[in-house]
N, C-alpha and C. Protein backbone atom coordinates (compact mmCIF):
# COMPACT_ATOMS: atom_id res chain seq x y z
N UNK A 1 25.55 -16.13 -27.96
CA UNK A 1 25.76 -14.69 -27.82
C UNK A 1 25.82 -14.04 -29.19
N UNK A 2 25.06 -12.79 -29.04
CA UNK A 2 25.24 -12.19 -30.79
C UNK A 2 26.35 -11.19 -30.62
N UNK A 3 26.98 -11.70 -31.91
CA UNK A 3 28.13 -10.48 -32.17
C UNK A 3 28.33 -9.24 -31.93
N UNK A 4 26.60 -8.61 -32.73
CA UNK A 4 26.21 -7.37 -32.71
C UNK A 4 25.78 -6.76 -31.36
N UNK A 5 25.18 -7.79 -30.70
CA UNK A 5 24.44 -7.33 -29.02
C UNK A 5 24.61 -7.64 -27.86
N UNK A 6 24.08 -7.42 -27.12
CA UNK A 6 24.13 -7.73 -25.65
C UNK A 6 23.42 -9.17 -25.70
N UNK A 7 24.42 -10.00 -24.41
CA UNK A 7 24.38 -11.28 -23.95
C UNK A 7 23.41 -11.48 -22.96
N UNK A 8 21.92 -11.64 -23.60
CA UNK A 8 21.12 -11.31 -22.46
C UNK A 8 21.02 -12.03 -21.32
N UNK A 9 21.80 -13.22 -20.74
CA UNK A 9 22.23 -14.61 -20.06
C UNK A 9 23.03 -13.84 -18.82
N UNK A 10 24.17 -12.70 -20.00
CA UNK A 10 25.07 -12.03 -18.75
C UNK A 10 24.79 -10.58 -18.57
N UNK A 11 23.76 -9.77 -18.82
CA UNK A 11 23.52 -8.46 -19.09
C UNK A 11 23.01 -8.47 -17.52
N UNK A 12 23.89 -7.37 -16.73
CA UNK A 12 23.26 -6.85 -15.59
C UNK A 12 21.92 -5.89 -15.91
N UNK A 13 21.99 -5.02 -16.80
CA UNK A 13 21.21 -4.22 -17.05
C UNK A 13 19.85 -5.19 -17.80
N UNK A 14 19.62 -6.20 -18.00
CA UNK A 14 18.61 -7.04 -18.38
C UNK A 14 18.29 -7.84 -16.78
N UNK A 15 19.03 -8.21 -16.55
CA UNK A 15 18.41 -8.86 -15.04
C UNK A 15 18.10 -8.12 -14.42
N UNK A 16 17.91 -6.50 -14.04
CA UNK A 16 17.96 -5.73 -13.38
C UNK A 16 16.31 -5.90 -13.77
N UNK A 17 15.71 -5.61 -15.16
CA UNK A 17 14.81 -5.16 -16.22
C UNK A 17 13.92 -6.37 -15.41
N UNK A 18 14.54 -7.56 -15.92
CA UNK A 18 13.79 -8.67 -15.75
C UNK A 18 12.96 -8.52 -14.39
N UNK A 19 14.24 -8.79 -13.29
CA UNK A 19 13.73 -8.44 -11.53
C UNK A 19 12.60 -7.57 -11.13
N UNK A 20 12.71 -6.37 -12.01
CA UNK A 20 12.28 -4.88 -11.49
C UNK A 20 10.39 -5.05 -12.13
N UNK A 21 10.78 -6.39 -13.60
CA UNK A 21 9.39 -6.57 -13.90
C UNK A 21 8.51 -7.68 -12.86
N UNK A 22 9.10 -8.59 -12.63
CA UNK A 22 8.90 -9.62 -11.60
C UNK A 22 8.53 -9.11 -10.23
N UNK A 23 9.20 -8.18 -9.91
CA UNK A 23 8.63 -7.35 -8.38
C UNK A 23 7.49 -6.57 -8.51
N UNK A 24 7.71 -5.81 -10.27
CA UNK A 24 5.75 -4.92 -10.61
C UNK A 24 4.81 -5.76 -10.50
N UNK A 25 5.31 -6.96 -10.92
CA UNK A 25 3.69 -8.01 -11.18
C UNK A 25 3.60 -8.74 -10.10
N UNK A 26 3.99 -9.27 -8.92
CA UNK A 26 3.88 -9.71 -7.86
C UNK A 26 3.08 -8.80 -6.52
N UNK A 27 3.76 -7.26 -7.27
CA UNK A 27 3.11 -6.35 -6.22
C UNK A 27 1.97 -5.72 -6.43
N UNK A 28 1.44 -6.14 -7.66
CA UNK A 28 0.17 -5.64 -8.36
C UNK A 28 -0.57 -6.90 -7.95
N UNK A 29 -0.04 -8.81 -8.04
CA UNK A 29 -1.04 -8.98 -7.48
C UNK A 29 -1.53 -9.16 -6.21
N UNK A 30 -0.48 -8.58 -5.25
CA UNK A 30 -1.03 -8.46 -3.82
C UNK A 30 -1.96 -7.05 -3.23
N UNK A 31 -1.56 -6.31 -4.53
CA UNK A 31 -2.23 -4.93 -3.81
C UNK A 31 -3.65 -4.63 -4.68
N UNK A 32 -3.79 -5.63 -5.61
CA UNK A 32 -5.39 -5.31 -6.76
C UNK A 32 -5.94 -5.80 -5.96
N UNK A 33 -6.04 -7.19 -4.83
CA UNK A 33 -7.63 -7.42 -4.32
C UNK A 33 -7.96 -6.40 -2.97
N UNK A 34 -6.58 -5.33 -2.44
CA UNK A 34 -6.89 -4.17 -1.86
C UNK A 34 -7.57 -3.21 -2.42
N UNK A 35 -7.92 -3.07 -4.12
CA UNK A 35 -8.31 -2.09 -4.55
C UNK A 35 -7.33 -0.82 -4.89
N UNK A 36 -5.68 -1.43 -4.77
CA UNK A 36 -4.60 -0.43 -5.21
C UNK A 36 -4.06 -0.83 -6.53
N UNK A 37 -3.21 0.16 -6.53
CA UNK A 37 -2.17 -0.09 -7.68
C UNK A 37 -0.97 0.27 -7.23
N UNK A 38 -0.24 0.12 -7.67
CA UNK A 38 1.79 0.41 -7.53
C UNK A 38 1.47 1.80 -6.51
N UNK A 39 0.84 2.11 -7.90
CA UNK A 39 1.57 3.79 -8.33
C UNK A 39 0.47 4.57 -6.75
N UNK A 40 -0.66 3.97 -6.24
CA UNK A 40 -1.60 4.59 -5.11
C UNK A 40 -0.74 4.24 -3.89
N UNK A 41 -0.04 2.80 -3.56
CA UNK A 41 0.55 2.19 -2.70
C UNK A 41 1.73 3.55 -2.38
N UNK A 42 2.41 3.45 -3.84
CA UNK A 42 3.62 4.45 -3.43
C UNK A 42 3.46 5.60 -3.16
N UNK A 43 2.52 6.39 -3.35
CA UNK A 43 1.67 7.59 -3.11
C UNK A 43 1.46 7.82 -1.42
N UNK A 44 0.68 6.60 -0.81
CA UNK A 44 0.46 6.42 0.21
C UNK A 44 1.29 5.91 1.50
N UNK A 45 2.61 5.59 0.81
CA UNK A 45 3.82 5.35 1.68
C UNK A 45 4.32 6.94 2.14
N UNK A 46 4.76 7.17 0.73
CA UNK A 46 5.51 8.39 0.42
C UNK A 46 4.67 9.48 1.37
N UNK A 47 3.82 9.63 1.20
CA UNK A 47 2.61 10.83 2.68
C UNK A 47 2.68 10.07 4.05
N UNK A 48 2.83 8.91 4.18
CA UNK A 48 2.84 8.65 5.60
C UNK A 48 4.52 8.98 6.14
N UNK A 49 5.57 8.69 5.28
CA UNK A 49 6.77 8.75 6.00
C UNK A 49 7.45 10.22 5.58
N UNK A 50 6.21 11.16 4.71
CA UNK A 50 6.89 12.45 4.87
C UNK A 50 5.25 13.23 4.21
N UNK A 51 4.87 13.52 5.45
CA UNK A 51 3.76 14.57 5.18
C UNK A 51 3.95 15.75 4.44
N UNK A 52 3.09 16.08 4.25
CA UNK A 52 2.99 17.68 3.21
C UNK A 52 3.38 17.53 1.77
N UNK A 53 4.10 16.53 1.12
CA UNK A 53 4.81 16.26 -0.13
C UNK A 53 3.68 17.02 -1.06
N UNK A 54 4.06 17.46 -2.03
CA UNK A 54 3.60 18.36 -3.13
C UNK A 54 3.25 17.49 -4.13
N UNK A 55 2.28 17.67 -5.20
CA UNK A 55 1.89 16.88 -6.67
C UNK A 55 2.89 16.70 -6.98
N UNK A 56 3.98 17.39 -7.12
CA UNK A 56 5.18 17.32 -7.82
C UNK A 56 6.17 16.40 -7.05
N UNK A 57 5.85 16.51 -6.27
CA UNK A 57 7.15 16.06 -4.86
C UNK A 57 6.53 14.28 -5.08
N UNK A 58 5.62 14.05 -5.17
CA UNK A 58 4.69 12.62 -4.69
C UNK A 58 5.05 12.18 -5.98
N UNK A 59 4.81 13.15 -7.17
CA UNK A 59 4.97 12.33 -8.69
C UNK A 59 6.36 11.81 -9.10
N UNK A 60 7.56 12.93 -8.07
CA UNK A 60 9.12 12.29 -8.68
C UNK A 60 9.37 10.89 -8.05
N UNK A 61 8.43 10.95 -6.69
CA UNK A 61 8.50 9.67 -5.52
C UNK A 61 8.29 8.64 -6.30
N UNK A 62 7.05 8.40 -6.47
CA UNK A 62 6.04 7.70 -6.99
C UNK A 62 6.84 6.96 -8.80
N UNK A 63 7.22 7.33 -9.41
CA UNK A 63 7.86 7.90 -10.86
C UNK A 63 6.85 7.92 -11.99
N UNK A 64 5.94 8.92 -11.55
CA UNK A 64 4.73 9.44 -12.52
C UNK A 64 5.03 10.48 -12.70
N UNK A 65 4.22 10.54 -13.99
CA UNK A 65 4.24 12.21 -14.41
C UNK A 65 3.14 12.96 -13.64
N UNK A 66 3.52 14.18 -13.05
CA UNK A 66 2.65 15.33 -12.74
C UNK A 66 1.17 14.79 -13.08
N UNK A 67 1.12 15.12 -13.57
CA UNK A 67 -0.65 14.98 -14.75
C UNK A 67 -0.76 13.66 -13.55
N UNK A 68 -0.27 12.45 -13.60
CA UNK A 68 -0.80 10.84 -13.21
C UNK A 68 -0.88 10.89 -11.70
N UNK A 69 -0.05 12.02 -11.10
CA UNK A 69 -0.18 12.16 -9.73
C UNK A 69 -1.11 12.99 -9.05
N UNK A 70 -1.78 13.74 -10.22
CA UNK A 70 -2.91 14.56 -10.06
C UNK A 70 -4.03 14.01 -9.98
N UNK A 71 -4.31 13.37 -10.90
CA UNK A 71 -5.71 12.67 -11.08
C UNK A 71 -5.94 11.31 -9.76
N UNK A 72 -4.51 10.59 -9.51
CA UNK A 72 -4.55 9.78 -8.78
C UNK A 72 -4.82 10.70 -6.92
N UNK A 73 -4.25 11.78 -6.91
CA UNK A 73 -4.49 12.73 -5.36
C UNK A 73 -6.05 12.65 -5.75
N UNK A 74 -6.93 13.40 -6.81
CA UNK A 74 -7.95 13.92 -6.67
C UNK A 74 -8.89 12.56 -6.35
N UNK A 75 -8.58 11.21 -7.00
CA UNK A 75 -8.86 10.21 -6.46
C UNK A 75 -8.96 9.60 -4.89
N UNK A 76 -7.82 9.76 -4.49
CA UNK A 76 -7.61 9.37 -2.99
C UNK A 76 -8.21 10.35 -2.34
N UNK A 77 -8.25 12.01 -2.63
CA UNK A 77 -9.22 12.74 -1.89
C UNK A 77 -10.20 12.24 -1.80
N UNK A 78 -11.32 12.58 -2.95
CA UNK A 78 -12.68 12.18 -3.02
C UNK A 78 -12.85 11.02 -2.10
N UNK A 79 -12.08 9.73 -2.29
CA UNK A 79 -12.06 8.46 -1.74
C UNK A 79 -11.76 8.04 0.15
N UNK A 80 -11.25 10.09 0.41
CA UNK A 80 -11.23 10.19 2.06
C UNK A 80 -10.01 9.25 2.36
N UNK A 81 -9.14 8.88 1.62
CA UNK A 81 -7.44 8.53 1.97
C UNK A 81 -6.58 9.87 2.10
N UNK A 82 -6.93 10.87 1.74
CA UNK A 82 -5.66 12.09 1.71
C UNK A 82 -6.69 13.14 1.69
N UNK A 83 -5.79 14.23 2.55
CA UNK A 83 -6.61 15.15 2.88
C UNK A 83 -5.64 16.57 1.83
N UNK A 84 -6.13 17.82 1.18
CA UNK A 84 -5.49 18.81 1.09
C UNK A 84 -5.71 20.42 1.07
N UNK A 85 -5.71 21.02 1.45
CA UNK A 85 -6.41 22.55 2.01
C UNK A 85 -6.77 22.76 0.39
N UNK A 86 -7.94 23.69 0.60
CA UNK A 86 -8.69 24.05 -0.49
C UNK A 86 -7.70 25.04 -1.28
N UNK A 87 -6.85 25.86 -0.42
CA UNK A 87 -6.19 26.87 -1.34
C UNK A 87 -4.61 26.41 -0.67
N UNK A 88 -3.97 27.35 -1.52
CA UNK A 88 -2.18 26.62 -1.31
C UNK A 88 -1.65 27.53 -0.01
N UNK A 89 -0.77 26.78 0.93
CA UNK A 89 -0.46 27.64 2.01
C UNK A 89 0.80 28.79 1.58
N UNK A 90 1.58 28.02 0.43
CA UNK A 90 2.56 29.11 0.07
C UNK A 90 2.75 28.55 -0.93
N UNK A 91 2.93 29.90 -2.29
CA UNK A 91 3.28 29.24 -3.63
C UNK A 91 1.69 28.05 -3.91
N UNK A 92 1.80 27.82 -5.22
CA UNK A 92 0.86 26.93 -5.82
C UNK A 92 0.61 25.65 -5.48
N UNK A 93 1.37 24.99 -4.47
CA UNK A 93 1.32 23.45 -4.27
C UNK A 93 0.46 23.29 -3.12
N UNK A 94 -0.31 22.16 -3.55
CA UNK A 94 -1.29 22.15 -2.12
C UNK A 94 -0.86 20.53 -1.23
N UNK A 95 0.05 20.71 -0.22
CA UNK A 95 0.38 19.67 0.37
C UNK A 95 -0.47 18.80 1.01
N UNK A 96 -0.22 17.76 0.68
CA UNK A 96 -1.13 16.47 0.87
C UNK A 96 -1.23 15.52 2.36
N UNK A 97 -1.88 15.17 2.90
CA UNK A 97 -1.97 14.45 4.24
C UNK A 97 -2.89 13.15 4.03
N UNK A 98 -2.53 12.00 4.74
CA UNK A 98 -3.43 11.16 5.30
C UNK A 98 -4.19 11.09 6.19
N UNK A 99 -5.19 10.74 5.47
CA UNK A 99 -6.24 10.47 6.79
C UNK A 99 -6.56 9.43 7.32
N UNK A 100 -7.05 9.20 8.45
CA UNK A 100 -7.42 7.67 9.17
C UNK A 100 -7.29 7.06 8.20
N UNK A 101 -8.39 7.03 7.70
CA UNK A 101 -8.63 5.96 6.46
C UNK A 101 -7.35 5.56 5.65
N UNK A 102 -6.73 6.76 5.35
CA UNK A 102 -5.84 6.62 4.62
C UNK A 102 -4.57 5.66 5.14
N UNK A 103 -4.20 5.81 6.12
CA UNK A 103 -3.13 5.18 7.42
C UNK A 103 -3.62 3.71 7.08
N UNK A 104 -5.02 3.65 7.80
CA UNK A 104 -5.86 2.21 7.78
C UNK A 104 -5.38 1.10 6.03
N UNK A 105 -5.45 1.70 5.06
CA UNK A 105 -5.52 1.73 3.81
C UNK A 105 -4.22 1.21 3.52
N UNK A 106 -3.41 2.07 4.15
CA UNK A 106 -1.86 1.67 3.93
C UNK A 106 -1.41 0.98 5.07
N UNK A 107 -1.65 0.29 5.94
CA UNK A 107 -1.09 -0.54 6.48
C UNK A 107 -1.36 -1.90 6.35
N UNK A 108 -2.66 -2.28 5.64
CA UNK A 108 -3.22 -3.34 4.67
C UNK A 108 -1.96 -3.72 3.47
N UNK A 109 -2.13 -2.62 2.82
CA UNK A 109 -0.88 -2.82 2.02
C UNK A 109 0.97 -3.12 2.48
N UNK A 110 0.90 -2.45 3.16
CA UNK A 110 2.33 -2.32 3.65
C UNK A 110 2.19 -3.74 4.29
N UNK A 111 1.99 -4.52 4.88
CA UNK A 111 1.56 -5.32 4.83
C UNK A 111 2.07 -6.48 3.96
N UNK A 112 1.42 -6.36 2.37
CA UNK A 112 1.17 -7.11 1.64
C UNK A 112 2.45 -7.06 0.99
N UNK A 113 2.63 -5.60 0.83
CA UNK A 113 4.28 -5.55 -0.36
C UNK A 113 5.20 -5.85 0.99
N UNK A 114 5.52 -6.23 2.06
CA UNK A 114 6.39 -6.54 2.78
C UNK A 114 6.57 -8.10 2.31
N UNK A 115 5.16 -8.78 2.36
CA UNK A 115 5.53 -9.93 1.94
C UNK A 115 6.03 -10.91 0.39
N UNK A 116 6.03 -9.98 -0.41
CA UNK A 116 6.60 -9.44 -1.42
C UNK A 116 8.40 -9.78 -1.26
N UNK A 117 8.54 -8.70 -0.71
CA UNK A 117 9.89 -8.48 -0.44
C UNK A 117 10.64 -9.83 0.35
N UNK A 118 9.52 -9.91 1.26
CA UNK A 118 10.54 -11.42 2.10
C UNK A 118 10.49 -12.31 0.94
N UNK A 119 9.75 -12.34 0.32
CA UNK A 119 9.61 -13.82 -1.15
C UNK A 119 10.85 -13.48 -1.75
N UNK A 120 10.96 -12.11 -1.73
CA UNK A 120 11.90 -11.54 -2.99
C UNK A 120 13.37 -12.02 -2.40
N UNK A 121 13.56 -11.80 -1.17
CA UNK A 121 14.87 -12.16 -0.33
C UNK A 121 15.30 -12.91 0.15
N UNK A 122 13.97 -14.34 0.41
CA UNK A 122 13.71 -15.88 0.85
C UNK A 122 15.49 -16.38 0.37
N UNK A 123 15.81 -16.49 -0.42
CA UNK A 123 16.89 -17.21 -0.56
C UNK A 123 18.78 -16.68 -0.43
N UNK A 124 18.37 -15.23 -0.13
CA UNK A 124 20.10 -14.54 0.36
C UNK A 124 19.80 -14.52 2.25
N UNK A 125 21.08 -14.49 2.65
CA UNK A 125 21.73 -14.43 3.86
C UNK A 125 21.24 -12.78 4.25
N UNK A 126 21.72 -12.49 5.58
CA UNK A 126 21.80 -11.23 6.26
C UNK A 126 23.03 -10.34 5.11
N UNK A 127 24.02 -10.97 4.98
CA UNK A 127 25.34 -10.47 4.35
C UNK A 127 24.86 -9.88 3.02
N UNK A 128 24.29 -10.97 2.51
CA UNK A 128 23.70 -10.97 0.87
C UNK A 128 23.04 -9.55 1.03
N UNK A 129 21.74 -9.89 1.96
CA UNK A 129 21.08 -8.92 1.94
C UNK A 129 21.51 -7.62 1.66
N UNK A 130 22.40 -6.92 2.97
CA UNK A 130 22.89 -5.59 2.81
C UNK A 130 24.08 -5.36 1.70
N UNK A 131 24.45 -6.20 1.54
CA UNK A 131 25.83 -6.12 -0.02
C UNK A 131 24.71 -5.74 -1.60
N UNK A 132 23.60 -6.66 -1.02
CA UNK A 132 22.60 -6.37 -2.77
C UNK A 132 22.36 -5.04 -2.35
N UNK A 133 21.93 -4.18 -1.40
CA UNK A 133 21.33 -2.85 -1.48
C UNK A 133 22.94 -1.74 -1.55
N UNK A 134 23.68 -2.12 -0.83
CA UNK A 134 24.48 -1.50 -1.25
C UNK A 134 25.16 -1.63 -2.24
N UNK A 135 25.23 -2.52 -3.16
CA UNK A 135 25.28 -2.48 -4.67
C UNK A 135 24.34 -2.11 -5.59
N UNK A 136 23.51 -1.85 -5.21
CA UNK A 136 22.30 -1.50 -5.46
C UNK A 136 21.86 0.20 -5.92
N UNK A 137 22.42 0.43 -4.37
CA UNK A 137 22.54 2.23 -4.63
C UNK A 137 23.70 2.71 -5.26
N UNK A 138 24.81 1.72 -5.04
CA UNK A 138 26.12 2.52 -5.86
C UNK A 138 25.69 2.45 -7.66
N UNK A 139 24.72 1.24 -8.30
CA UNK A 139 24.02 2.04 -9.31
C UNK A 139 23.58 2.70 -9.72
N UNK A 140 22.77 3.09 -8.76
CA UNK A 140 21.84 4.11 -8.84
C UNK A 140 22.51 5.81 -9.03
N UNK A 141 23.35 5.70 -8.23
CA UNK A 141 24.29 6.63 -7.86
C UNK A 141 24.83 7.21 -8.75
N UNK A 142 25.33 5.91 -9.42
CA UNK A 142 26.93 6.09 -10.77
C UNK A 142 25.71 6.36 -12.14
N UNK A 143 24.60 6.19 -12.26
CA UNK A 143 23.99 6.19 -13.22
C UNK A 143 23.25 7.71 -13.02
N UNK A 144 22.89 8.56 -11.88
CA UNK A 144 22.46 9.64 -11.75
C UNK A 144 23.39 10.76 -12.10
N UNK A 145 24.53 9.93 -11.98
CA UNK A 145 25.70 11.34 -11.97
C UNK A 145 26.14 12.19 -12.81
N UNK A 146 26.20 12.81 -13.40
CA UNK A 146 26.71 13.76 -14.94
C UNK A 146 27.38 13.15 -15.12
N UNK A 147 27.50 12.98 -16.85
CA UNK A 147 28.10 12.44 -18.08
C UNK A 147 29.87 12.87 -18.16
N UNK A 148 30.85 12.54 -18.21
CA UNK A 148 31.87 13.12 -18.08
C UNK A 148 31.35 13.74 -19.71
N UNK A 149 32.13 14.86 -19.68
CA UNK A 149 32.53 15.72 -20.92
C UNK A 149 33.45 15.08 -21.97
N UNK A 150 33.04 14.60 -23.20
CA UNK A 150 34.12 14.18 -23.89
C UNK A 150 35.08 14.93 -24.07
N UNK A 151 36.38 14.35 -24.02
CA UNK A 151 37.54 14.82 -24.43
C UNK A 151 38.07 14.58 -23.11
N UNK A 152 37.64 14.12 -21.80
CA UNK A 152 38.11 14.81 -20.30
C UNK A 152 38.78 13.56 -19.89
């Protein structure tokens, strides 16, 4: 262990790093011989279990920037996975839909990152299971929350 640093053996915040890289590269290589990536997969979840989502709405989902969620929609358009009206129904955002294809597309995948996940979970219990997610989000949680104010 170094004096100066973190114990990377006991660092939650490094196993977290480690895991979170181990689940990108496992799910990249089940979804590249589909012709996806992460970032199209999550795109294409995110419109099936909540239609209309906005460039903006798909890019906070997704965790791309604007710009990466743009080029990737105008992609899946052209490509007849997502459909979006030529002009905006209200305000500037033009909400996004799946199409057949698109459904078809993502259930190939969904699919694939499911089996992902059972690899990922192969070795905890039912108990394990729901205790890791609910420890899971209470990170997420405690780490979203405003900074206390020094002095408080």
């Amino acid at each position: 262990m170094s004096q100066d640093g973190i114990d990377l053996d006991t660092s939650l915040g490094y196993l977290l790093k480690e895991a979170s890289s181990a689940l990108r590269a496992a799910m990249e290589e089940v979804l590249k011989p589909l012709g996806m990536t992460i970032t199209h997969y999550s795109c294409l979840e995110l419109l099936a279990q909540r239609p209309g989502l906005s460039n903006s709405e798909l890019a906070r989902g997704a965790f791309v920037t604007r710009q990466s969620m743009n080029v990737l929609l105008q992609s899946l358009e052209r490509d007849g996975f997502v459909t979006r009206p030529a002009e905006a129904p209200v305000g500037k955002a033009l909400p996004a839909r799946l199409t057949p294809a698109g459904r078809s597309s993502l259930e190939r995948a969904t699919a694939a990152v499911r089996s992902v996940e059972l690899r990922m979970l192969a070795g905890l219990g039912e108990a394990d299971r729901t205790a890791a997610l609910r420890i899971l989000r209470s990170m997420v949680t405690a780490l979203r929350a405003p900074l206390p104010e020094a002095g408080h």
